[in-house]
PDB file of N, CA and C in Angstrom:
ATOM      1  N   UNK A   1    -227.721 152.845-196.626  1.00  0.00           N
ATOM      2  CA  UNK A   1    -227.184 153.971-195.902  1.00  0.00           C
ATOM      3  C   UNK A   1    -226.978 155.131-196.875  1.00  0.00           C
ATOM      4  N   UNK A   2    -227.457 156.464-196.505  1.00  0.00           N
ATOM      5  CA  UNK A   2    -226.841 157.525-197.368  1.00  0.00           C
ATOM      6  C   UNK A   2    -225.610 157.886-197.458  1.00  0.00           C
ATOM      7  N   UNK A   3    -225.654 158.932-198.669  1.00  0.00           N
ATOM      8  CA  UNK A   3    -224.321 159.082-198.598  1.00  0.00           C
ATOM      9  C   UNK A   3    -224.171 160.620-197.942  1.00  0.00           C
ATOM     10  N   UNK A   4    -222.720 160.826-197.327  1.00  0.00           N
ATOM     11  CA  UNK A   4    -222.125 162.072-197.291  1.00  0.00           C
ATOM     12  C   UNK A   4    -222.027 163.024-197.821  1.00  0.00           C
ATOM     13  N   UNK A   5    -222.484 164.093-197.526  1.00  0.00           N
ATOM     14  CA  UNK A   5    -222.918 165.522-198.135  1.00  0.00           C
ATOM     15  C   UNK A   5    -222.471 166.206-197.271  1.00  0.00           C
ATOM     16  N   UNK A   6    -221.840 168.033-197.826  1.00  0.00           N
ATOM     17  CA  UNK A   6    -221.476 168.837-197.200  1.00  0.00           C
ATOM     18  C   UNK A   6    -223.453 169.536-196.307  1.00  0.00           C
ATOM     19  N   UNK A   7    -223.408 170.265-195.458  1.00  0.00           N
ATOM     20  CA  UNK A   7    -224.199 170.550-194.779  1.00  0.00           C
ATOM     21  C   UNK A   7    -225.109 171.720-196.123  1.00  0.00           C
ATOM     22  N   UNK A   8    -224.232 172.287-196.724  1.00  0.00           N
ATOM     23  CA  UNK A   8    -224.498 173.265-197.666  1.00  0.00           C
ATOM     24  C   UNK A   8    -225.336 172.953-198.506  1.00  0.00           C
ATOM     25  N   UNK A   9    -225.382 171.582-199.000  1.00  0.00           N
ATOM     26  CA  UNK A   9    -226.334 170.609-200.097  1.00  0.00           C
ATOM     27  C   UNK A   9    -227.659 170.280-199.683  1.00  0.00           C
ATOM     28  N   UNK A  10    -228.150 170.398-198.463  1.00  0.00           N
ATOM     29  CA  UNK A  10    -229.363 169.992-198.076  1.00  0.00           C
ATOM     30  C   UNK A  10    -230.608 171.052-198.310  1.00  0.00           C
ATOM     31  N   UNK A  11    -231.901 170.936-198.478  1.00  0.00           N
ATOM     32  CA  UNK A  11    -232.584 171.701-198.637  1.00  0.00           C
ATOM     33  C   UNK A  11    -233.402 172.061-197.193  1.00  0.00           C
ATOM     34  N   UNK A  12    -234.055 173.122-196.809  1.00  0.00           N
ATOM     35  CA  UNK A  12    -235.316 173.247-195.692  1.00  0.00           C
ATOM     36  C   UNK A  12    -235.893 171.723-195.557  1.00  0.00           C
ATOM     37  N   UNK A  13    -236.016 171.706-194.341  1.00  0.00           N
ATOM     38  CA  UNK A  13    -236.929 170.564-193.884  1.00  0.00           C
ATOM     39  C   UNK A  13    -236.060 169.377-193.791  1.00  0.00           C
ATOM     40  N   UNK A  14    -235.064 169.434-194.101  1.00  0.00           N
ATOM     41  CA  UNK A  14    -234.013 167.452-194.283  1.00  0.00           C
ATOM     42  C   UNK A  14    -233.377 167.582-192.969  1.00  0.00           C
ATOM     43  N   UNK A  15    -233.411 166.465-192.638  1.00  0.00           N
ATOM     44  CA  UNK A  15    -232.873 166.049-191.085  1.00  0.00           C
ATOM     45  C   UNK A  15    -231.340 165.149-191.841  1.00  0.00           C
ATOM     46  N   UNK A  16    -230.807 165.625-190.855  1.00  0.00           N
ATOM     47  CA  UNK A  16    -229.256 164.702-191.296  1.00  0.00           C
ATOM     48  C   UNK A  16    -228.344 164.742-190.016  1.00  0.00           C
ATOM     49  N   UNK A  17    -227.704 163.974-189.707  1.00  0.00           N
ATOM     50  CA  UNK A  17    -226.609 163.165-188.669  1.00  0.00           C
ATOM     51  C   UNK A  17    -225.203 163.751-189.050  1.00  0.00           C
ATOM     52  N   UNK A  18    -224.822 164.942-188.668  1.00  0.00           N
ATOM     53  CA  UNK A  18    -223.258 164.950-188.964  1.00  0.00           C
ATOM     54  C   UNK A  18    -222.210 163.930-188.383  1.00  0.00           C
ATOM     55  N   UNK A  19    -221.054 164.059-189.605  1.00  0.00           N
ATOM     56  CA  UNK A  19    -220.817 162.742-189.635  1.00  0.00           C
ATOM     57  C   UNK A  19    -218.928 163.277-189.227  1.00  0.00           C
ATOM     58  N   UNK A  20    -218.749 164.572-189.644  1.00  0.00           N
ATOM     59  CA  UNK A  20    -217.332 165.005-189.790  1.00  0.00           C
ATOM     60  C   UNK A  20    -217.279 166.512-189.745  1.00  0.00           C
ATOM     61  N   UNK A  21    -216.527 167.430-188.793  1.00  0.00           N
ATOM     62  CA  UNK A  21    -216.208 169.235-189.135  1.00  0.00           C
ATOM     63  C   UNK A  21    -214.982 168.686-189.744  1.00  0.00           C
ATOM     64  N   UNK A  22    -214.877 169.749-190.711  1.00  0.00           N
ATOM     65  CA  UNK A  22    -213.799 169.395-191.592  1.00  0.00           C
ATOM     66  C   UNK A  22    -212.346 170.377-191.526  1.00  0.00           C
ATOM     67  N   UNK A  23    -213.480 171.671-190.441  1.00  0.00           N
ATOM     68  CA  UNK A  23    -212.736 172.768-190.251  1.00  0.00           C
ATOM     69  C   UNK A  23    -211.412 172.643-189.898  1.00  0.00           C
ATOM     70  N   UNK A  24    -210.194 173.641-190.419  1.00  0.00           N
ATOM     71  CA  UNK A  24    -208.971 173.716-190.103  1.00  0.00           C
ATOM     72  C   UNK A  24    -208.593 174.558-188.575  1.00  0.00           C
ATOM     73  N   UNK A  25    -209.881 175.385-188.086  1.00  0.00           N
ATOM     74  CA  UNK A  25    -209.815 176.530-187.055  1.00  0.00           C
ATOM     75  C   UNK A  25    -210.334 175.931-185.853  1.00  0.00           C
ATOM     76  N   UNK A  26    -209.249 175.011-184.746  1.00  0.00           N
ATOM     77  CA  UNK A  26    -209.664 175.161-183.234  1.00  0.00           C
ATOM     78  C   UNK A  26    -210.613 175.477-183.138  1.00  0.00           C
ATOM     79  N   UNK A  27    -210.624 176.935-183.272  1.00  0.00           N
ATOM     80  CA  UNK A  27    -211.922 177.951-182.424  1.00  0.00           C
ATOM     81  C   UNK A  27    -212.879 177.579-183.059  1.00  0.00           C
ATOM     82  N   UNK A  28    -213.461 177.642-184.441  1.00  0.00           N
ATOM     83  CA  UNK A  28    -214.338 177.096-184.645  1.00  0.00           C
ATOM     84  C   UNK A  28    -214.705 175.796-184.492  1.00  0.00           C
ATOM     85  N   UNK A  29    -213.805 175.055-184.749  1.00  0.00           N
ATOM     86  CA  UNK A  29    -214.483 173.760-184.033  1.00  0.00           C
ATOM     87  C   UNK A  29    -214.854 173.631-182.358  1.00  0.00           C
ATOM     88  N   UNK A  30    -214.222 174.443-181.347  1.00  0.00           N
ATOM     89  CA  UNK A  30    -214.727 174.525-180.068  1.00  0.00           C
ATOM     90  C   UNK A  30    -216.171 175.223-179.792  1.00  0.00           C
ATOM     91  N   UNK A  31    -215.984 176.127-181.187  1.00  0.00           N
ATOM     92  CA  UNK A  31    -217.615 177.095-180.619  1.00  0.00           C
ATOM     93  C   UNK A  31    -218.796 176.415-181.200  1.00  0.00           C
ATOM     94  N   UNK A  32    -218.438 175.448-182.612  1.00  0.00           N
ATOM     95  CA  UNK A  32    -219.414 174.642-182.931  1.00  0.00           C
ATOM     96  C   UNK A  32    -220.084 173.148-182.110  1.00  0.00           C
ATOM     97  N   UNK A  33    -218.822 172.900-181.421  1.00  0.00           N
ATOM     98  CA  UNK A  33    -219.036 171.926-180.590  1.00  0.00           C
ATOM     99  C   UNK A  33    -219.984 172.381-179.433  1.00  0.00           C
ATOM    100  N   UNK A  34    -219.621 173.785-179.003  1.00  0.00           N
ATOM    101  CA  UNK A  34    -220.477 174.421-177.687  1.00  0.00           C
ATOM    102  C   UNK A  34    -221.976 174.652-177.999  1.00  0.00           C
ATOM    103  N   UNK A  35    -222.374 174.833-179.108  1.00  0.00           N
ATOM    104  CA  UNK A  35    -223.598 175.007-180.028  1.00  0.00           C
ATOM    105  C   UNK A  35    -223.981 173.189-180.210  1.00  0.00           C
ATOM    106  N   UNK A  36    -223.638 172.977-179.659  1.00  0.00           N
ATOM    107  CA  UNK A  36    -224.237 171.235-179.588  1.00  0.00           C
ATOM    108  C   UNK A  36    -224.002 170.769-181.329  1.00  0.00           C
ATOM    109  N   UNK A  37    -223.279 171.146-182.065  1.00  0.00           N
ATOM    110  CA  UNK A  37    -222.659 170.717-183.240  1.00  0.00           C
ATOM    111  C   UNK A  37    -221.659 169.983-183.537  1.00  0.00           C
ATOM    112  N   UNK A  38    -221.359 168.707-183.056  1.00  0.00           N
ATOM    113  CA  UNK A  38    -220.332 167.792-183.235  1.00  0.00           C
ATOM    114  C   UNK A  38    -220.560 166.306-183.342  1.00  0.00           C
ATOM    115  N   UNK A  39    -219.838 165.846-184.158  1.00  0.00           N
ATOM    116  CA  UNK A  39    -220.267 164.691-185.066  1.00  0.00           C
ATOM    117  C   UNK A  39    -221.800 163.437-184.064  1.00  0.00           C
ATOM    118  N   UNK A  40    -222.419 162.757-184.658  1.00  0.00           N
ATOM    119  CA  UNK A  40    -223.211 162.410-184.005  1.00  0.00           C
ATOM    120  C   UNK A  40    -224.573 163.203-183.646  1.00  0.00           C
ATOM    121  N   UNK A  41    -223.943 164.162-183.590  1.00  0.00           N
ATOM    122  CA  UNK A  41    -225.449 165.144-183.618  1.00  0.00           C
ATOM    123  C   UNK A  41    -226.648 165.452-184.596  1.00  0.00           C
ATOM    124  N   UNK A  42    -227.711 165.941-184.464  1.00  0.00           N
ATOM    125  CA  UNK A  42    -228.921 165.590-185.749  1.00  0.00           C
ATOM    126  C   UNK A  42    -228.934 167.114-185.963  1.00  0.00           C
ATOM    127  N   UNK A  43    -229.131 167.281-186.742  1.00  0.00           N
ATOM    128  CA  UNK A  43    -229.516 168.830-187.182  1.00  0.00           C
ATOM    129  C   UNK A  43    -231.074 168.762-188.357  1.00  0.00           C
ATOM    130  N   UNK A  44    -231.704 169.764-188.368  1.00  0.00           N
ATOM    131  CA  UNK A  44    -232.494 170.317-189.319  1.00  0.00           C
ATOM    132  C   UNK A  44    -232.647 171.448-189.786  1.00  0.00           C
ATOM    133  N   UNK A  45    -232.013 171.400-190.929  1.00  0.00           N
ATOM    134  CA  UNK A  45    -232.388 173.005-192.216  1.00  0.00           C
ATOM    135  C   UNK A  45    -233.526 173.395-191.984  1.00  0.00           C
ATOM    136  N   UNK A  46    -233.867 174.655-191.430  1.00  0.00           N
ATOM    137  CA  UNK A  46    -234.742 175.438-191.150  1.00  0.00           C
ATOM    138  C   UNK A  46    -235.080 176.217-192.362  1.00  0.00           C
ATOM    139  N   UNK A  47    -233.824 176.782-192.939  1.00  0.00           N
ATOM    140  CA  UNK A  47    -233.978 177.817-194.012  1.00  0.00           C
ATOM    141  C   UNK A  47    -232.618 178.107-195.556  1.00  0.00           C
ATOM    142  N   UNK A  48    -232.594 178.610-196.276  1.00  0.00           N
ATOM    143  CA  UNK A  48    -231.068 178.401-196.834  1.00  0.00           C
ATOM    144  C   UNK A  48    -231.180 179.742-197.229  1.00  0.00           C
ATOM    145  N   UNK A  49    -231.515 180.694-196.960  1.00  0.00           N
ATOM    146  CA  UNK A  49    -232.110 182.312-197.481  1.00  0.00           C
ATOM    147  C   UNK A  49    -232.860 182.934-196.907  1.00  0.00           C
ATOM    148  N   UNK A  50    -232.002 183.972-196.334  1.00  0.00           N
ATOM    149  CA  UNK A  50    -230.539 184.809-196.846  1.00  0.00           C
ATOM    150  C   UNK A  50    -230.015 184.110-196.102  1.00  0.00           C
ATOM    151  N   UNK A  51    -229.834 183.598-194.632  1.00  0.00           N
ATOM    152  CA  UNK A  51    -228.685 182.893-194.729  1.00  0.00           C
ATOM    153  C   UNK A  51    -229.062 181.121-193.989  1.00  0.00           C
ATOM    154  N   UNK A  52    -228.073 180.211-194.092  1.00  0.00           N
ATOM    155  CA  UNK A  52    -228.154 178.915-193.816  1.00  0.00           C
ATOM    156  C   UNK A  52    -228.716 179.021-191.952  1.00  0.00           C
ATOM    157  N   UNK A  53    -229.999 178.092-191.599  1.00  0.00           N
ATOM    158  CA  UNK A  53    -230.280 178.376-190.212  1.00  0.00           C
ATOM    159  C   UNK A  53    -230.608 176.646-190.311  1.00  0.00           C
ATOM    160  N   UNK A  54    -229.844 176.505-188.778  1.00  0.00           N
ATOM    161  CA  UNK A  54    -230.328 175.082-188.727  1.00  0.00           C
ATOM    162  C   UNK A  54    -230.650 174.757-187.268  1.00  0.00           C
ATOM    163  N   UNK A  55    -231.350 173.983-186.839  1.00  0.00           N
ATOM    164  CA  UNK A  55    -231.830 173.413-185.458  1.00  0.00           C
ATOM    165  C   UNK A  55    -230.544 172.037-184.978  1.00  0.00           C
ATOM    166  N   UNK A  56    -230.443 172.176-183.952  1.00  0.00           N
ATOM    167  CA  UNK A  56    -229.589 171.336-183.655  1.00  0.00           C
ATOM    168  C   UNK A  56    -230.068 170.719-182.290  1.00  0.00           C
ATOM    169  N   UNK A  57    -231.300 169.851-182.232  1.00  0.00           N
ATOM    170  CA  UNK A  57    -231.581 170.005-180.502  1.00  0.00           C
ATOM    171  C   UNK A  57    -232.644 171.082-180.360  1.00  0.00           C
ATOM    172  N   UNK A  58    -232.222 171.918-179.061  1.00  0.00           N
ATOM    173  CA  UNK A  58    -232.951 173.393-178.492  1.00  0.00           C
ATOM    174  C   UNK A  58    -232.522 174.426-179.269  1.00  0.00           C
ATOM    175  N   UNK A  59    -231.465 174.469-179.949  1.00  0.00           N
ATOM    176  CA  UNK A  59    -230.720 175.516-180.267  1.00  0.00           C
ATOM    177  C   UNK A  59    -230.681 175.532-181.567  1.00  0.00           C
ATOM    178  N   UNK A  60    -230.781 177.325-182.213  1.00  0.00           N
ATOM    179  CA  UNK A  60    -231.435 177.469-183.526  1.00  0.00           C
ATOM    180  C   UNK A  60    -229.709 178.223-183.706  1.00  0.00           C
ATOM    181  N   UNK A  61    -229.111 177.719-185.121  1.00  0.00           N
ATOM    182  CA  UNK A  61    -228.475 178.662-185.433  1.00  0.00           C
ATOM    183  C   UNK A  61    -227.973 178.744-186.966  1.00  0.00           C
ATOM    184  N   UNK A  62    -227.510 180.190-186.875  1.00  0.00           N
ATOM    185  CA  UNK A  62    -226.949 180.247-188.578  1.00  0.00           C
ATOM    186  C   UNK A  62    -225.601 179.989-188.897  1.00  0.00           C
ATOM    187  N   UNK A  63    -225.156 179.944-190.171  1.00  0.00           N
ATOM    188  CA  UNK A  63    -223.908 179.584-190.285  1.00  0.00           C
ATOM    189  C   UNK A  63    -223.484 180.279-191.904  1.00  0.00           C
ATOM    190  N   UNK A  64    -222.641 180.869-191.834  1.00  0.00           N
ATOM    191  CA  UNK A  64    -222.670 181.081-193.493  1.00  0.00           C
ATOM    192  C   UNK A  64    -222.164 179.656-194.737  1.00  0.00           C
ATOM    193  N   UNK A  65    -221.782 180.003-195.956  1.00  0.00           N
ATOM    194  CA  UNK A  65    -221.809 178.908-196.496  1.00  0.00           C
ATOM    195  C   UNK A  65    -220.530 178.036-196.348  1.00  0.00           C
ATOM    196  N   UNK A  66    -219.859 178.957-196.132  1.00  0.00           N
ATOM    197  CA  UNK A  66    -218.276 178.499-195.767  1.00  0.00           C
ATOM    198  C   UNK A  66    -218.253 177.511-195.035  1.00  0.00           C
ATOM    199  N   UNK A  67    -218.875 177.801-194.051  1.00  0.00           N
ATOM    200  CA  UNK A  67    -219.084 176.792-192.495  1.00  0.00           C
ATOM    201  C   UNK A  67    -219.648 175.752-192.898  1.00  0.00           C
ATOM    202  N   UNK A  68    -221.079 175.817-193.284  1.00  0.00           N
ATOM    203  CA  UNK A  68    -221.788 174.660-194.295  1.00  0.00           C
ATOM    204  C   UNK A  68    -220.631 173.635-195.095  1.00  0.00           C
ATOM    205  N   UNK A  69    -220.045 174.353-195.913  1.00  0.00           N
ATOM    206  CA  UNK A  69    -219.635 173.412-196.641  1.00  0.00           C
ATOM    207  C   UNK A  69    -218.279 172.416-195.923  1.00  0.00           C
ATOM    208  N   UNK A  70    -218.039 172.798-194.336  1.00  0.00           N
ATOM    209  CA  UNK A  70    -217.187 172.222-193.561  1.00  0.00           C
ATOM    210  C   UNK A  70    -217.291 170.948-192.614  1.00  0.00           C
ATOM    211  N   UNK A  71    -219.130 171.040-192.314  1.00  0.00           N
ATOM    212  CA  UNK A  71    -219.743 170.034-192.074  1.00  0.00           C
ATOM    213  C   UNK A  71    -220.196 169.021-192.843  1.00  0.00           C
ATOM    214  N   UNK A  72    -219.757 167.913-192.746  1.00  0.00           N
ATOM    215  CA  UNK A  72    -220.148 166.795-193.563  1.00  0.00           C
ATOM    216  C   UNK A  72    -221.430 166.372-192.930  1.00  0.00           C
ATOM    217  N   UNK A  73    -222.224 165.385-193.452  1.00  0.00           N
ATOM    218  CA  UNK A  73    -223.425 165.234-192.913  1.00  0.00           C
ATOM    219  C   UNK A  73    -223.641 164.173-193.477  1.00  0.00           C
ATOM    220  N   UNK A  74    -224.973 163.053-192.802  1.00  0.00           N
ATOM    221  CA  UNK A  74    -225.543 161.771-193.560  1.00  0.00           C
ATOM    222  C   UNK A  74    -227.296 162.253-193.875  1.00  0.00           C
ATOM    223  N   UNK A  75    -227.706 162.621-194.301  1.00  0.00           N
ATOM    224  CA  UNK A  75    -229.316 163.081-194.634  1.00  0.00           C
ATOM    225  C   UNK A  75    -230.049 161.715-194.519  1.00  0.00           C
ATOM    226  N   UNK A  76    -231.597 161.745-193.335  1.00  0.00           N
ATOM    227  CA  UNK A  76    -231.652 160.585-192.977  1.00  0.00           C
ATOM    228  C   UNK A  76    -232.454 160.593-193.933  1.00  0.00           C
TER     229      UNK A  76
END
């Protein structure tokens, strides 16, 4: 099994299983959840420049690094 990594550590192209939001902010955790972003979910790094873009499902989105580094993740 891999290990746990912030979302921020992954490069373009890595598929990974979030595992934990680590966030302290309600709101952000409600709007990330609405963006189909909550634990269990698969994501893929699209890009890391200029800013972090990831696929989650149908839905493409960015996040700055802050946010990144709030999502924990398992890289499959």
């Amino acid at each position: 099994m891999s290990r746990v990594v912030a979302l921020d550590r992954l490069k373009p192209g890595q598929r990974a299983q979030v595992v934990e939001l680590r966030s302290a902010s309600a709101a952000r955790l409600d709007r990330l959840g609405a963006l189909g972003l909550m634990p269990g979910s698969w994501v893929v790094v699209q890009q890391r420049k200029p800013a972090l873009v990831l696929r989650v499902g149908e839905t493409e989105l960015s996040v700055d690094d802050g946010v990144a580094r709030e999502i924990m993740v398992r890289p499959a």
